[in-house]
PDB file of N, CA and C in Angstrom:
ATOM      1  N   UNK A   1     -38.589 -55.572   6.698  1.00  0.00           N
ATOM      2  CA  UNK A   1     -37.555 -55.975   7.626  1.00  0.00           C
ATOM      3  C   UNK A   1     -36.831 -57.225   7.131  1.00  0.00           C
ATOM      4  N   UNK A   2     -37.198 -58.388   6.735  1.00  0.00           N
ATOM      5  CA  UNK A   2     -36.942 -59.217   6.251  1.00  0.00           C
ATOM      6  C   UNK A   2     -36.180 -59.142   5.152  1.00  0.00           C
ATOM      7  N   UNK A   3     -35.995 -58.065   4.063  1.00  0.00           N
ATOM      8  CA  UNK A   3     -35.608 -57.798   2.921  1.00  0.00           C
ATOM      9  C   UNK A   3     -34.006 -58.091   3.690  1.00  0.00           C
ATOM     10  N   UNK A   4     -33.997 -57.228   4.433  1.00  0.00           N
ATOM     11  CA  UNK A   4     -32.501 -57.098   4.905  1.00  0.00           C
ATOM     12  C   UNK A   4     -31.406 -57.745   5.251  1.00  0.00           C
ATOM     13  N   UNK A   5     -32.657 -58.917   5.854  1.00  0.00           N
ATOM     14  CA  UNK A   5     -31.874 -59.937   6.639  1.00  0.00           C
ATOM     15  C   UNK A   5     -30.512 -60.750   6.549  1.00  0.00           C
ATOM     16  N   UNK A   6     -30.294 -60.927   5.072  1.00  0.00           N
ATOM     17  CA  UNK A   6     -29.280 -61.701   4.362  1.00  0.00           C
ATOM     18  C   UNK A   6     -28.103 -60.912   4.265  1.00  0.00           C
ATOM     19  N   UNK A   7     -28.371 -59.457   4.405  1.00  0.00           N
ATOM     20  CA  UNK A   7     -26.885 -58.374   4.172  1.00  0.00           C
ATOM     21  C   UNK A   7     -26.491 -57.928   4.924  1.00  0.00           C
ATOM     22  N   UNK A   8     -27.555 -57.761   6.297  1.00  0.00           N
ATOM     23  CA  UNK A   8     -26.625 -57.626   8.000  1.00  0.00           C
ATOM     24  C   UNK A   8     -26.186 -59.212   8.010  1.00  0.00           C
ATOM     25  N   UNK A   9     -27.150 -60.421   8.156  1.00  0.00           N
ATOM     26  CA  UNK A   9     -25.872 -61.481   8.461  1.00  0.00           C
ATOM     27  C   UNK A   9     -24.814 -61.499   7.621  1.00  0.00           C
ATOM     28  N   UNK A  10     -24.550 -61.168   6.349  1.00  0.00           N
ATOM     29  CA  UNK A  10     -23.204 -61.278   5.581  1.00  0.00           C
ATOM     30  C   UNK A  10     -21.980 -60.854   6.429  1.00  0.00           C
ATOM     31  N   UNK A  11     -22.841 -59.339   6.903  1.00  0.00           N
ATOM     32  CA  UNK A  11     -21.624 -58.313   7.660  1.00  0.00           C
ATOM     33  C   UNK A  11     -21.296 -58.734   8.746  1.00  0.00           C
ATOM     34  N   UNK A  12     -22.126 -59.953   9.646  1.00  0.00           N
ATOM     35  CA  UNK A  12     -21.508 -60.000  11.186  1.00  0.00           C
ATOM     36  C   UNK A  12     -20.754 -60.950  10.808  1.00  0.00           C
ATOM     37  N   UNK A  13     -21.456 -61.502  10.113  1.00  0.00           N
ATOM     38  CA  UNK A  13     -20.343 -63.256   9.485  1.00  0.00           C
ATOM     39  C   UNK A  13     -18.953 -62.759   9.138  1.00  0.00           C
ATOM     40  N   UNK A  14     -18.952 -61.417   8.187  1.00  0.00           N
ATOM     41  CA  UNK A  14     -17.646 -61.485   7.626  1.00  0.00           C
ATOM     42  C   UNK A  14     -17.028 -60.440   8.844  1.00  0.00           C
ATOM     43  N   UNK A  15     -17.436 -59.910   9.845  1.00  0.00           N
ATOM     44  CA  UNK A  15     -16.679 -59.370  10.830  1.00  0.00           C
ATOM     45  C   UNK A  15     -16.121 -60.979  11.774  1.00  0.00           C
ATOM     46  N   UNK A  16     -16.684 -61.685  12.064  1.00  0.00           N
ATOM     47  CA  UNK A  16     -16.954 -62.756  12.958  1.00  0.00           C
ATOM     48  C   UNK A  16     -15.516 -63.855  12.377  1.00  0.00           C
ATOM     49  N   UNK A  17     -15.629 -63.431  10.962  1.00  0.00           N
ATOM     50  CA  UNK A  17     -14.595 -64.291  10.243  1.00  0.00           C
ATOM     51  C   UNK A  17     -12.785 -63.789  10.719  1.00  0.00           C
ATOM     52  N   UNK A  18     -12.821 -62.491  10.369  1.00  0.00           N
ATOM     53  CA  UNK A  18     -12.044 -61.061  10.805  1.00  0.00           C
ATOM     54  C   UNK A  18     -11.179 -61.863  12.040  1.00  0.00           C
ATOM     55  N   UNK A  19     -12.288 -61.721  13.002  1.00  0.00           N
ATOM     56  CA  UNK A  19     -11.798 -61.847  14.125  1.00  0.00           C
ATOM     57  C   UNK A  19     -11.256 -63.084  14.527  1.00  0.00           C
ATOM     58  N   UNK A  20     -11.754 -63.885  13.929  1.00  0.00           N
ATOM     59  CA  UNK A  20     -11.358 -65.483  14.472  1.00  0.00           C
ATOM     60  C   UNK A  20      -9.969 -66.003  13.447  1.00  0.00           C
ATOM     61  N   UNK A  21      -9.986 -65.561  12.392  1.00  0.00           N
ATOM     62  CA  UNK A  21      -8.443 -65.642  11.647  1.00  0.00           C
ATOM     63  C   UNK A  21      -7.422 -64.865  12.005  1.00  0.00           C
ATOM     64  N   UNK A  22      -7.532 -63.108  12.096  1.00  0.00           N
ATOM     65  CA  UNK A  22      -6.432 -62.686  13.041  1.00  0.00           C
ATOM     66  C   UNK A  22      -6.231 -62.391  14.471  1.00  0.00           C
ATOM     67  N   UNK A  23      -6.868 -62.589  14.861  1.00  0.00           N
ATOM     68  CA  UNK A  23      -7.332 -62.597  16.318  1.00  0.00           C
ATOM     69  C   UNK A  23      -6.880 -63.914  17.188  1.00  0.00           C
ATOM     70  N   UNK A  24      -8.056 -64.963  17.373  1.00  0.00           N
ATOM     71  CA  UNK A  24      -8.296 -65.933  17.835  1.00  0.00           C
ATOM     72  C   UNK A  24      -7.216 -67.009  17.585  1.00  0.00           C
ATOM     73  N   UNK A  25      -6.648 -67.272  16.200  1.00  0.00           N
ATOM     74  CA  UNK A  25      -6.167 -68.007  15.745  1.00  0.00           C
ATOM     75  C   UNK A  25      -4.883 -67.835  16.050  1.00  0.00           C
ATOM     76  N   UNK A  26      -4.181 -66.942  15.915  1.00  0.00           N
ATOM     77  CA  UNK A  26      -3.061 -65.817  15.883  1.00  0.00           C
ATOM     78  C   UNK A  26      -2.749 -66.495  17.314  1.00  0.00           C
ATOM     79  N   UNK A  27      -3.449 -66.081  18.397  1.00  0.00           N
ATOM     80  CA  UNK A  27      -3.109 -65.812  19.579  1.00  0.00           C
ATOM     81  C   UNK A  27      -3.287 -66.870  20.192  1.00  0.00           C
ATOM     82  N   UNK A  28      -3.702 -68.041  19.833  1.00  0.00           N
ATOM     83  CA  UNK A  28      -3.712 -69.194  20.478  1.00  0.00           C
ATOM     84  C   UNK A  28      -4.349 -69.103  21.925  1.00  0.00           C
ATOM     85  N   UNK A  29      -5.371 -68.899  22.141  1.00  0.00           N
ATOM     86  CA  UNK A  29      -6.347 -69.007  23.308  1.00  0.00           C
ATOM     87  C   UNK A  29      -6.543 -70.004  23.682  1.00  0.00           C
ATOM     88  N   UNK A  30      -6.413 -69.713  25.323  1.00  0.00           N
ATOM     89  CA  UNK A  30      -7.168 -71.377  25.666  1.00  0.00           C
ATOM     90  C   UNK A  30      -7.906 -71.248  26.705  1.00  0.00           C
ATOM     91  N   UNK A  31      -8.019 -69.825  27.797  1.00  0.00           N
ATOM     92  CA  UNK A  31      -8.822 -70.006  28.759  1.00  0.00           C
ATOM     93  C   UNK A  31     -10.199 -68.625  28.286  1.00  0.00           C
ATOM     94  N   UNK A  32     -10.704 -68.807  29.018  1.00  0.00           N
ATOM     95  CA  UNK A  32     -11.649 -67.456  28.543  1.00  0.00           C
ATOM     96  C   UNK A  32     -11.833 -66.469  29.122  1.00  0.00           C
ATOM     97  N   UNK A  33     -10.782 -65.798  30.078  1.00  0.00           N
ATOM     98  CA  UNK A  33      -9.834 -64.841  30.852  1.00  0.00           C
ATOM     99  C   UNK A  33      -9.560 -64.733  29.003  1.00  0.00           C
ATOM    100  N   UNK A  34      -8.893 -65.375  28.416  1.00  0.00           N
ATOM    101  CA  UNK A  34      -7.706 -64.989  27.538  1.00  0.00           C
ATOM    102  C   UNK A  34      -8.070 -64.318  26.485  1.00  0.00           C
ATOM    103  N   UNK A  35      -9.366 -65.238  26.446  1.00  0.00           N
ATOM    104  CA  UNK A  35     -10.585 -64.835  25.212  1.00  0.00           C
ATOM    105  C   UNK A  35     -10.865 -63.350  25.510  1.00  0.00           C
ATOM    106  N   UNK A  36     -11.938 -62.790  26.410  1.00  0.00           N
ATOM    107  CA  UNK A  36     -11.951 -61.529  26.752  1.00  0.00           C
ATOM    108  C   UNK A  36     -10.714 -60.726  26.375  1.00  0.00           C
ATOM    109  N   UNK A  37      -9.760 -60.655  27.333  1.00  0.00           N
ATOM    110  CA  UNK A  37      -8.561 -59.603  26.896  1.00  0.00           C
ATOM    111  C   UNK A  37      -8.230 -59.194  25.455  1.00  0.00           C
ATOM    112  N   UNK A  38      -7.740 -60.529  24.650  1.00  0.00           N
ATOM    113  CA  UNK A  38      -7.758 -60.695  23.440  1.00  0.00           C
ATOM    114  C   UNK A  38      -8.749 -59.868  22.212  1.00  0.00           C
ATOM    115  N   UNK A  39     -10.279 -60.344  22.776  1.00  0.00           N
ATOM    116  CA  UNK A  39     -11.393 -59.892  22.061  1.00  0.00           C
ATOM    117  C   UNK A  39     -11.246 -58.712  22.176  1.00  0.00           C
ATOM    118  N   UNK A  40     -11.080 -57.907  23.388  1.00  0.00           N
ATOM    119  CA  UNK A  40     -10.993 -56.864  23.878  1.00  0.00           C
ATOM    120  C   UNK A  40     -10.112 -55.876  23.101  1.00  0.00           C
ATOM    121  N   UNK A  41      -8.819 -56.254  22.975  1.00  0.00           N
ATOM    122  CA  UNK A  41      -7.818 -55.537  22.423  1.00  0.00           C
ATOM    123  C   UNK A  41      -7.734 -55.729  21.016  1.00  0.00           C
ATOM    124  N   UNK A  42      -8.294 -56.683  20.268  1.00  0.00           N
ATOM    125  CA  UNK A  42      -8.176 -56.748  18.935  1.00  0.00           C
ATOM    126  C   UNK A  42      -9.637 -55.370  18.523  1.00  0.00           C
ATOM    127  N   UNK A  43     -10.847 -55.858  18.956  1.00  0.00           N
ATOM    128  CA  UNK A  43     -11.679 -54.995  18.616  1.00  0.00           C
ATOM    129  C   UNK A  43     -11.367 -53.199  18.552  1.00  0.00           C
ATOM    130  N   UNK A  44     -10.411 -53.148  19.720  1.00  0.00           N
ATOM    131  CA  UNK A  44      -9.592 -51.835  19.776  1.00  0.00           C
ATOM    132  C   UNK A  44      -9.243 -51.100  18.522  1.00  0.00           C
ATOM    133  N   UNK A  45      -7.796 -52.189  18.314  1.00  0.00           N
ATOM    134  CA  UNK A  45      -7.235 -52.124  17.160  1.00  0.00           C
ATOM    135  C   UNK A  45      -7.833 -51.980  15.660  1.00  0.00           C
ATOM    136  N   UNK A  46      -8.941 -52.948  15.525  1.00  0.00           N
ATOM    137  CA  UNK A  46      -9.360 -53.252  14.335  1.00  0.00           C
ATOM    138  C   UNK A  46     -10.271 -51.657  14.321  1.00  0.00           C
ATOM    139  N   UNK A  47     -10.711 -51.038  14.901  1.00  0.00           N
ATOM    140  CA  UNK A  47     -11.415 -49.837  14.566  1.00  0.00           C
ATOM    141  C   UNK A  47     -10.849 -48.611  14.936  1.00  0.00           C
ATOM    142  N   UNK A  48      -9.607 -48.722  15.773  1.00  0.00           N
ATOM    143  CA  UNK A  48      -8.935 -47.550  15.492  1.00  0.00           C
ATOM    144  C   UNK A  48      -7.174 -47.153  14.997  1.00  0.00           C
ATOM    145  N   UNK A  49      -6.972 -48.729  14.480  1.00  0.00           N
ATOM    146  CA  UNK A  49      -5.569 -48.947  13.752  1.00  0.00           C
ATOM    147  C   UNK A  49      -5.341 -49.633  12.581  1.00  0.00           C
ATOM    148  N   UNK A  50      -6.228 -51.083  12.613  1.00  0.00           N
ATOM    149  CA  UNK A  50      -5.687 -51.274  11.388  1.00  0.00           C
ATOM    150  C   UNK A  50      -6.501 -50.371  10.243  1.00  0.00           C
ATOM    151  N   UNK A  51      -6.175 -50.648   9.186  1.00  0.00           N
ATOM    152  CA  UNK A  51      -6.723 -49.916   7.962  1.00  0.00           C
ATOM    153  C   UNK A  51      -7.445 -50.468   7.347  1.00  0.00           C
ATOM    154  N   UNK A  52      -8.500 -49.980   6.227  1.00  0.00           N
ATOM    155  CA  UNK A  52      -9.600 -50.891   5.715  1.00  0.00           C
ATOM    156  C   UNK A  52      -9.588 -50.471   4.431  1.00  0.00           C
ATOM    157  N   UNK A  53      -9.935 -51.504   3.510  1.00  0.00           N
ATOM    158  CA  UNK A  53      -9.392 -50.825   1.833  1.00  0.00           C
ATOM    159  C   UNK A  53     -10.937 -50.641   1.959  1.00  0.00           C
ATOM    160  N   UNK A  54     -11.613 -50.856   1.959  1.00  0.00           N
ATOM    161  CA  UNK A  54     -13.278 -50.821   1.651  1.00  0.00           C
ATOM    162  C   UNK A  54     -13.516 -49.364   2.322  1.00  0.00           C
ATOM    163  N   UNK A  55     -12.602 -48.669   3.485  1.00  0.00           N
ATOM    164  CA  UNK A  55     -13.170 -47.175   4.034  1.00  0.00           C
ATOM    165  C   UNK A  55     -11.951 -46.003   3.107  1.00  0.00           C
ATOM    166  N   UNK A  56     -11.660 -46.529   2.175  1.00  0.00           N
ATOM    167  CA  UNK A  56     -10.361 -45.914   1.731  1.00  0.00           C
ATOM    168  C   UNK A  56      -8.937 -45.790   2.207  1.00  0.00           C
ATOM    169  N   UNK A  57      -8.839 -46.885   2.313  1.00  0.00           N
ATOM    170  CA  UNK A  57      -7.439 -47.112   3.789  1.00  0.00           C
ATOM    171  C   UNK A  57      -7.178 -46.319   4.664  1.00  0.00           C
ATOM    172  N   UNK A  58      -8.628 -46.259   5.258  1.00  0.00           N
ATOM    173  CA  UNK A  58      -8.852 -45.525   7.244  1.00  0.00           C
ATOM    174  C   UNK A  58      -9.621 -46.065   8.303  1.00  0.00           C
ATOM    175  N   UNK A  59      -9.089 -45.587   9.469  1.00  0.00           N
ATOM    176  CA  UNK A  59      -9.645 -46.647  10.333  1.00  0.00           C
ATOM    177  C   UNK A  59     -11.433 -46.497  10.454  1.00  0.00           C
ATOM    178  N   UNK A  60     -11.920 -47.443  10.796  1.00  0.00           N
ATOM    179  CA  UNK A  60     -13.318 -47.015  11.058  1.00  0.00           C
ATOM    180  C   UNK A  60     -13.542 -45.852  11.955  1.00  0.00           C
ATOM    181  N   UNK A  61     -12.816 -45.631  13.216  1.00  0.00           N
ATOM    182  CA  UNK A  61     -13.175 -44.365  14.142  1.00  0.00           C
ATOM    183  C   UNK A  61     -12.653 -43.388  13.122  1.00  0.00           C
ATOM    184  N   UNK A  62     -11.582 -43.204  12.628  1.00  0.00           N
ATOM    185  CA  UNK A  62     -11.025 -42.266  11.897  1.00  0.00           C
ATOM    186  C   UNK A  62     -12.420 -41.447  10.772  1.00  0.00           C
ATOM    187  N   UNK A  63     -12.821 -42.869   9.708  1.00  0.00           N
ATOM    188  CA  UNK A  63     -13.909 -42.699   8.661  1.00  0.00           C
ATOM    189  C   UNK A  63     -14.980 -41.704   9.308  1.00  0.00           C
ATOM    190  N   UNK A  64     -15.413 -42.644  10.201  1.00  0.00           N
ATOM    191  CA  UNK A  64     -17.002 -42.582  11.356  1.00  0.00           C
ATOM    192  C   UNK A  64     -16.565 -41.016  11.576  1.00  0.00           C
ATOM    193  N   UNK A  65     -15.656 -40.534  12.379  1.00  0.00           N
ATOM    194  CA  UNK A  65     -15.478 -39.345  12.743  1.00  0.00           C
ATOM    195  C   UNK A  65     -15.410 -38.111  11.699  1.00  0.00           C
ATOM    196  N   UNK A  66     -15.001 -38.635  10.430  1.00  0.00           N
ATOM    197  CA  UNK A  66     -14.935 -37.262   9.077  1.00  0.00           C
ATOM    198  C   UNK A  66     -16.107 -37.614   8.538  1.00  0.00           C
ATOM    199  N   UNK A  67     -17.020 -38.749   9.045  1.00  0.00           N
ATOM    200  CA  UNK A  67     -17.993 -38.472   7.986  1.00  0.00           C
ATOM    201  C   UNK A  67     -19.184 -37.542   8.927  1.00  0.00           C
ATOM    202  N   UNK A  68     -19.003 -37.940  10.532  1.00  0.00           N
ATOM    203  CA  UNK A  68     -19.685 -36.341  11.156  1.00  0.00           C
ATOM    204  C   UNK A  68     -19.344 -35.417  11.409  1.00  0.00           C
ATOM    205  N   UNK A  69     -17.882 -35.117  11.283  1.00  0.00           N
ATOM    206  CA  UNK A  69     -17.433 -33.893  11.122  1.00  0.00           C
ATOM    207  C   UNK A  69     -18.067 -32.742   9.658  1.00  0.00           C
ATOM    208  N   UNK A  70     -18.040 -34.135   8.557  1.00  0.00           N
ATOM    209  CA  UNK A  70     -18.617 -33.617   7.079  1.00  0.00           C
ATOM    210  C   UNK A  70     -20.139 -32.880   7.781  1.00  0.00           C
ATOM    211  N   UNK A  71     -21.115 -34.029   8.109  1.00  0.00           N
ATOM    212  CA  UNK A  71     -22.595 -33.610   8.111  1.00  0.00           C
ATOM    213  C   UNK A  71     -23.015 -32.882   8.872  1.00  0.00           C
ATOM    214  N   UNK A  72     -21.670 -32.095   9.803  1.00  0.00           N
ATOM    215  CA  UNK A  72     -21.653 -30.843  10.610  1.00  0.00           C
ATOM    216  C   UNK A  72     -22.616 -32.152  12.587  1.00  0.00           C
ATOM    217  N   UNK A  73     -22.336 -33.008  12.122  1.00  0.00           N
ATOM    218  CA  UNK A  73     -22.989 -33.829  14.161  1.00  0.00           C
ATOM    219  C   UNK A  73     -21.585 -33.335  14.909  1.00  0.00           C
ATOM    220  N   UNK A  74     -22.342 -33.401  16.420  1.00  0.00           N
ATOM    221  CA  UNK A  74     -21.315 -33.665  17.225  1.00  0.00           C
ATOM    222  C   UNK A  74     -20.999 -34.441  17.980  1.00  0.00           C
ATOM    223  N   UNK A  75     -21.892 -35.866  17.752  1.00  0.00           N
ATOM    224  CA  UNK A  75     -21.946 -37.018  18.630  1.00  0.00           C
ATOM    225  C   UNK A  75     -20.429 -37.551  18.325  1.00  0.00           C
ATOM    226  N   UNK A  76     -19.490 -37.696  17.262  1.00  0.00           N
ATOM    227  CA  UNK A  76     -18.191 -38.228  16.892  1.00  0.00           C
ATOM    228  C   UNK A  76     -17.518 -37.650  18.347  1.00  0.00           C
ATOM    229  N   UNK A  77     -17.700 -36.312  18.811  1.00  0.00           N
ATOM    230  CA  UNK A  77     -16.454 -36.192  19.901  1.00  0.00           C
ATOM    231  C   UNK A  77     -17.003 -37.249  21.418  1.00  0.00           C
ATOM    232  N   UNK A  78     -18.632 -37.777  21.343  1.00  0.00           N
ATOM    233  CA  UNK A  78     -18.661 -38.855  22.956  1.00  0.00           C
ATOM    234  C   UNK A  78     -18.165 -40.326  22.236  1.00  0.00           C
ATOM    235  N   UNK A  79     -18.576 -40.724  21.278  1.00  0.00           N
ATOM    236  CA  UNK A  79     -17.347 -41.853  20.584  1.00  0.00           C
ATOM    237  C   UNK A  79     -16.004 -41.834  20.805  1.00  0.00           C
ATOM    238  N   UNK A  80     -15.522 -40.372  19.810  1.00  0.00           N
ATOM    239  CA  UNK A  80     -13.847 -40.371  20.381  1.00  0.00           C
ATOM    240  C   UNK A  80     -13.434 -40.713  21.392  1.00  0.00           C
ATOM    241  N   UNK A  81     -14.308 -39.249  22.318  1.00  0.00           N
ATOM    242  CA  UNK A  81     -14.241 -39.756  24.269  1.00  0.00           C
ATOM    243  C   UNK A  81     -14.213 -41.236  24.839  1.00  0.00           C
ATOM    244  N   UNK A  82     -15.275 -42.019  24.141  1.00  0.00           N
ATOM    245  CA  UNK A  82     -15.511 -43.342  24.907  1.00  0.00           C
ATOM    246  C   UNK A  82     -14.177 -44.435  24.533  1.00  0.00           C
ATOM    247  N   UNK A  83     -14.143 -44.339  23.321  1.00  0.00           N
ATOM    248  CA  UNK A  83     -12.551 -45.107  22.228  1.00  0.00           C
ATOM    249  C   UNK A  83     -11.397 -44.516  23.658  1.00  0.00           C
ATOM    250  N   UNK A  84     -11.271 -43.726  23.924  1.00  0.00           N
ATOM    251  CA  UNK A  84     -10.077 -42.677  24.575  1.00  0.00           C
ATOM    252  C   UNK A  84      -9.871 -43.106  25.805  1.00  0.00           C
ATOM    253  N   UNK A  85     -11.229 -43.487  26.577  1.00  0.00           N
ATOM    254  CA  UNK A  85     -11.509 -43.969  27.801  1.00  0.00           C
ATOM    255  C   UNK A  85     -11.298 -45.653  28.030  1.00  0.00           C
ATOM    256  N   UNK A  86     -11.603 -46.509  27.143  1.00  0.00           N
ATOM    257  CA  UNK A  86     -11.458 -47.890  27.049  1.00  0.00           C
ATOM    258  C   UNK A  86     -10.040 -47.901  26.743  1.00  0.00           C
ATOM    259  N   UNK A  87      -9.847 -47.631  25.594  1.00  0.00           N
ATOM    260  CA  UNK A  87      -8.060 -47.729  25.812  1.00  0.00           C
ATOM    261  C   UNK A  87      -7.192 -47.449  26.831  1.00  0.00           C
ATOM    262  N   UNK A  88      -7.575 -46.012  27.748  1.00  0.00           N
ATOM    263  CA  UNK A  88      -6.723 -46.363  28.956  1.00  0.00           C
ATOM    264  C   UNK A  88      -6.664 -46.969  30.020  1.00  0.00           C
ATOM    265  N   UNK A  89      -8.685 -47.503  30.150  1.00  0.00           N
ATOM    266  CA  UNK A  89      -8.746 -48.526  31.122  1.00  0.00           C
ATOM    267  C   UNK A  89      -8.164 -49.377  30.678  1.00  0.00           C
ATOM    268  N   UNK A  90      -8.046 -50.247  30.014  1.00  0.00           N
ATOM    269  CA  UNK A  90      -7.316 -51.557  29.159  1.00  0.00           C
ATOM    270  C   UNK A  90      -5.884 -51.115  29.220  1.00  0.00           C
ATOM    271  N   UNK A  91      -5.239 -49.941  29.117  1.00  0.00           N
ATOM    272  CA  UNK A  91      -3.773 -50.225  29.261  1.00  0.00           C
ATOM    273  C   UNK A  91      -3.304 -50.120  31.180  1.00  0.00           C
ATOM    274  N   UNK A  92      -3.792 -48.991  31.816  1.00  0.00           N
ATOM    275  CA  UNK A  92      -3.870 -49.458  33.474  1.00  0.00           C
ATOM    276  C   UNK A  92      -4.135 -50.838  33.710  1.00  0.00           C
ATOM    277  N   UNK A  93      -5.038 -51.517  33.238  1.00  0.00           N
ATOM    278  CA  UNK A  93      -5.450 -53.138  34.097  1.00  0.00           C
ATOM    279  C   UNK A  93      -4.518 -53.860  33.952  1.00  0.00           C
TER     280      UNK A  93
END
């Protein structure tokens, strides 16, 4: 377990980084109402719009979804569903 430890923190660090340079910074926050929404809608974006050179310039839901479509799962369509469902609560509120 321990072996690992150093290459999941790399990955939250360099997600954590992600977020606080285009995100946080970008948007100039100041209450934490603002924070939420913000967090909220960037995390959106970042996994089902912007693009990632490291997934072959595709979104993570996009990747995530052809790579269980490939290994024949069908859990990718309650993901899709849930991605499908947060976005329209978040655009109603």
């Amino acid at each position: 377990m321990g072996k690992f430890r150093h290459s999941t923190h790399f990955w939250i660090e360099r997600i954590w980084r992600t977020i606080k340079y285009e995100c946080i910074h970008l948007a100039g926050i100041e209450s934490l109402i603002e924070l939420k929404s913000e967090l909220y809608t960037y995390i959106l974006y970042y996994n089902n719009r912007r693009l990632h050179s490291s997934l072959c310039y595709k979104q993570p839901a996009k990747y995530y979804a052809d790579s269980m479509k490939h290994n024949g799962s069908k859990d990718y369509l309650v993901y899709c569903e849930l991605d499908k469902k947060a976005a329209t609560n978040k655009e109603a509120a």
